[in-house]
C-alpha atoms as a PDB file:
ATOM      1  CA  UNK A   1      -2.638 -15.003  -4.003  1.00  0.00           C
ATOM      2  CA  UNK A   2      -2.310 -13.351  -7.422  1.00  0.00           C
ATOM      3  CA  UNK A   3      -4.566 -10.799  -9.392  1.00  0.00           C
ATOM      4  CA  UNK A   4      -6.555  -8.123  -6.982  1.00  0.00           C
ATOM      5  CA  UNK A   5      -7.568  -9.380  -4.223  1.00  0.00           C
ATOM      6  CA  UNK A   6      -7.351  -7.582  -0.087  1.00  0.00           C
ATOM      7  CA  UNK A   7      -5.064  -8.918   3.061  1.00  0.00           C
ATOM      8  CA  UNK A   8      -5.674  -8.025   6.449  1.00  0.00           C
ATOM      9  CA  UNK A   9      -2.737  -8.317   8.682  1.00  0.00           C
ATOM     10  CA  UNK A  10      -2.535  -9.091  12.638  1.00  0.00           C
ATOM     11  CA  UNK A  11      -1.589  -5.179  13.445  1.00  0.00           C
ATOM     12  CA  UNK A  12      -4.645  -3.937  12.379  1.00  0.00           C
ATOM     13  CA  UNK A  13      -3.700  -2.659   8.747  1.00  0.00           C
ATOM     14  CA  UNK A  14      -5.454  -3.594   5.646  1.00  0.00           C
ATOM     15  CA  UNK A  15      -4.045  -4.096   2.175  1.00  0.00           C
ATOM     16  CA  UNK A  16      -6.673  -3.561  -0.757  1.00  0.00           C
ATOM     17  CA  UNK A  17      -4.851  -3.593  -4.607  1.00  0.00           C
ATOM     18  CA  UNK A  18      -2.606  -5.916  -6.728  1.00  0.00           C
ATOM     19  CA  UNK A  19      -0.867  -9.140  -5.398  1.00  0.00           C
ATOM     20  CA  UNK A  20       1.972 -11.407  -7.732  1.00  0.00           C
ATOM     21  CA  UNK A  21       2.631 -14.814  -5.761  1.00  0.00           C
ATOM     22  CA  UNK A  22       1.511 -13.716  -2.422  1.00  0.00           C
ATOM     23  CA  UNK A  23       3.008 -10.342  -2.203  1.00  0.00           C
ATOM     24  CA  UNK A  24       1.895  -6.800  -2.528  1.00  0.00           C
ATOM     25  CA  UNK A  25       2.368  -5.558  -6.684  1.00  0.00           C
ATOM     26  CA  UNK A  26       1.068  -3.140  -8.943  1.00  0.00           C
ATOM     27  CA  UNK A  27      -1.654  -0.559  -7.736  1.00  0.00           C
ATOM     28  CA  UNK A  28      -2.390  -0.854  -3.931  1.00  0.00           C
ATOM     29  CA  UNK A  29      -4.185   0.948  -0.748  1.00  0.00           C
ATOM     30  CA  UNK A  30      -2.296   0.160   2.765  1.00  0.00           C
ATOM     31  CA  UNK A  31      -4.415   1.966   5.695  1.00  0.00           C
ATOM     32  CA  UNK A  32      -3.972   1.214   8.903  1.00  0.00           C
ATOM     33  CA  UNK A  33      -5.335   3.276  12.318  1.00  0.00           C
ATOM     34  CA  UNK A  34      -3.927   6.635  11.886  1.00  0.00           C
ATOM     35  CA  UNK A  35      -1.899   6.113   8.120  1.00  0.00           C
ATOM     36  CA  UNK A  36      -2.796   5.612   4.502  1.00  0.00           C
ATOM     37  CA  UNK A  37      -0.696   4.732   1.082  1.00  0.00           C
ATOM     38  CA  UNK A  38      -1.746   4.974  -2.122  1.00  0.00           C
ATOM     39  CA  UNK A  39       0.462   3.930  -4.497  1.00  0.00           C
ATOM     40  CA  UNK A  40       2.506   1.612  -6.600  1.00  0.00           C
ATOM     41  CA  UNK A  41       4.428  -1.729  -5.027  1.00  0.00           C
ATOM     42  CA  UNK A  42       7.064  -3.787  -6.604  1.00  0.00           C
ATOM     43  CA  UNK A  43       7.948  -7.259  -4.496  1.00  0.00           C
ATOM     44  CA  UNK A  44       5.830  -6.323  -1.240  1.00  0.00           C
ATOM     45  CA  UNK A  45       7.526  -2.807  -0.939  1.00  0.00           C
ATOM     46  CA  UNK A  46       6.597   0.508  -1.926  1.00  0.00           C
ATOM     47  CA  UNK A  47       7.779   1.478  -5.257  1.00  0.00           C
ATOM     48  CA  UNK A  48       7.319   4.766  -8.045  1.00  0.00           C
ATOM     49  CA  UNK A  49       4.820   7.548  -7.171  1.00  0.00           C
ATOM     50  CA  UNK A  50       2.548   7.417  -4.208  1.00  0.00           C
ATOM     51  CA  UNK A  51       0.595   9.156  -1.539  1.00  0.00           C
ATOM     52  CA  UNK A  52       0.499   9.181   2.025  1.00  0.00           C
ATOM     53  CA  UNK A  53      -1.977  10.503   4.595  1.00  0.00           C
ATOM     54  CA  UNK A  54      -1.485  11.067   7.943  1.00  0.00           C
ATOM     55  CA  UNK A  55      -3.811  11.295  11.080  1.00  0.00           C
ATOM     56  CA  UNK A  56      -4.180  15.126  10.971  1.00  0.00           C
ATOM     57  CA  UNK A  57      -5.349  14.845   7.096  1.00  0.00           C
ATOM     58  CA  UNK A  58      -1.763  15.923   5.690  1.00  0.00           C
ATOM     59  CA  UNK A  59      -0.818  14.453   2.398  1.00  0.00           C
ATOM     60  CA  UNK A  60       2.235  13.772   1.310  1.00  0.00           C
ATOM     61  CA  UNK A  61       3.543  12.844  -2.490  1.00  0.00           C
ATOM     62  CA  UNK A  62       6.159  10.136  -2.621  1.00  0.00           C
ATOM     63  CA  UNK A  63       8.707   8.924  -5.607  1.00  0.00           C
ATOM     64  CA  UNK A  64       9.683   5.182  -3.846  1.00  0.00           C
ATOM     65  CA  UNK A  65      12.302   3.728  -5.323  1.00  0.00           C
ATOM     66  CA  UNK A  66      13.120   0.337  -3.760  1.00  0.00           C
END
């Protein structure tokens, strides 16, 4: 896959954002059950400024550098 497209994985978490040859790049949403990312991916892996939500509604700002 390449360009924007979404990826729904076996564990129950969804991938919504930017893919370059099959993996996760550029501007992307990860959510699964009780998690969610926002944020920017480099090679499949979180990378540069993000945000993370957890169950209980607390956000967290990241800096990823991978």
């Amino acid at each position: 896959m390449h360009g924007f497209g979404q990826k729904n994985y076996i564990d129950g978490k969804e991938y919504r954002g930017e893919f370059v040859q099959d993996k996760r790049s550029g501007y992307g949403e990860l959510c699964s059950h009780n998690v969610m990312y926002y944020g920017y991916w480099i090679q499949g892996k979180q990378h540069g400024l993000g945000k993370l939500i957890v169950n209980d509604e607390t956000e967290y700002c990241l800096w990823n550098l991978s």
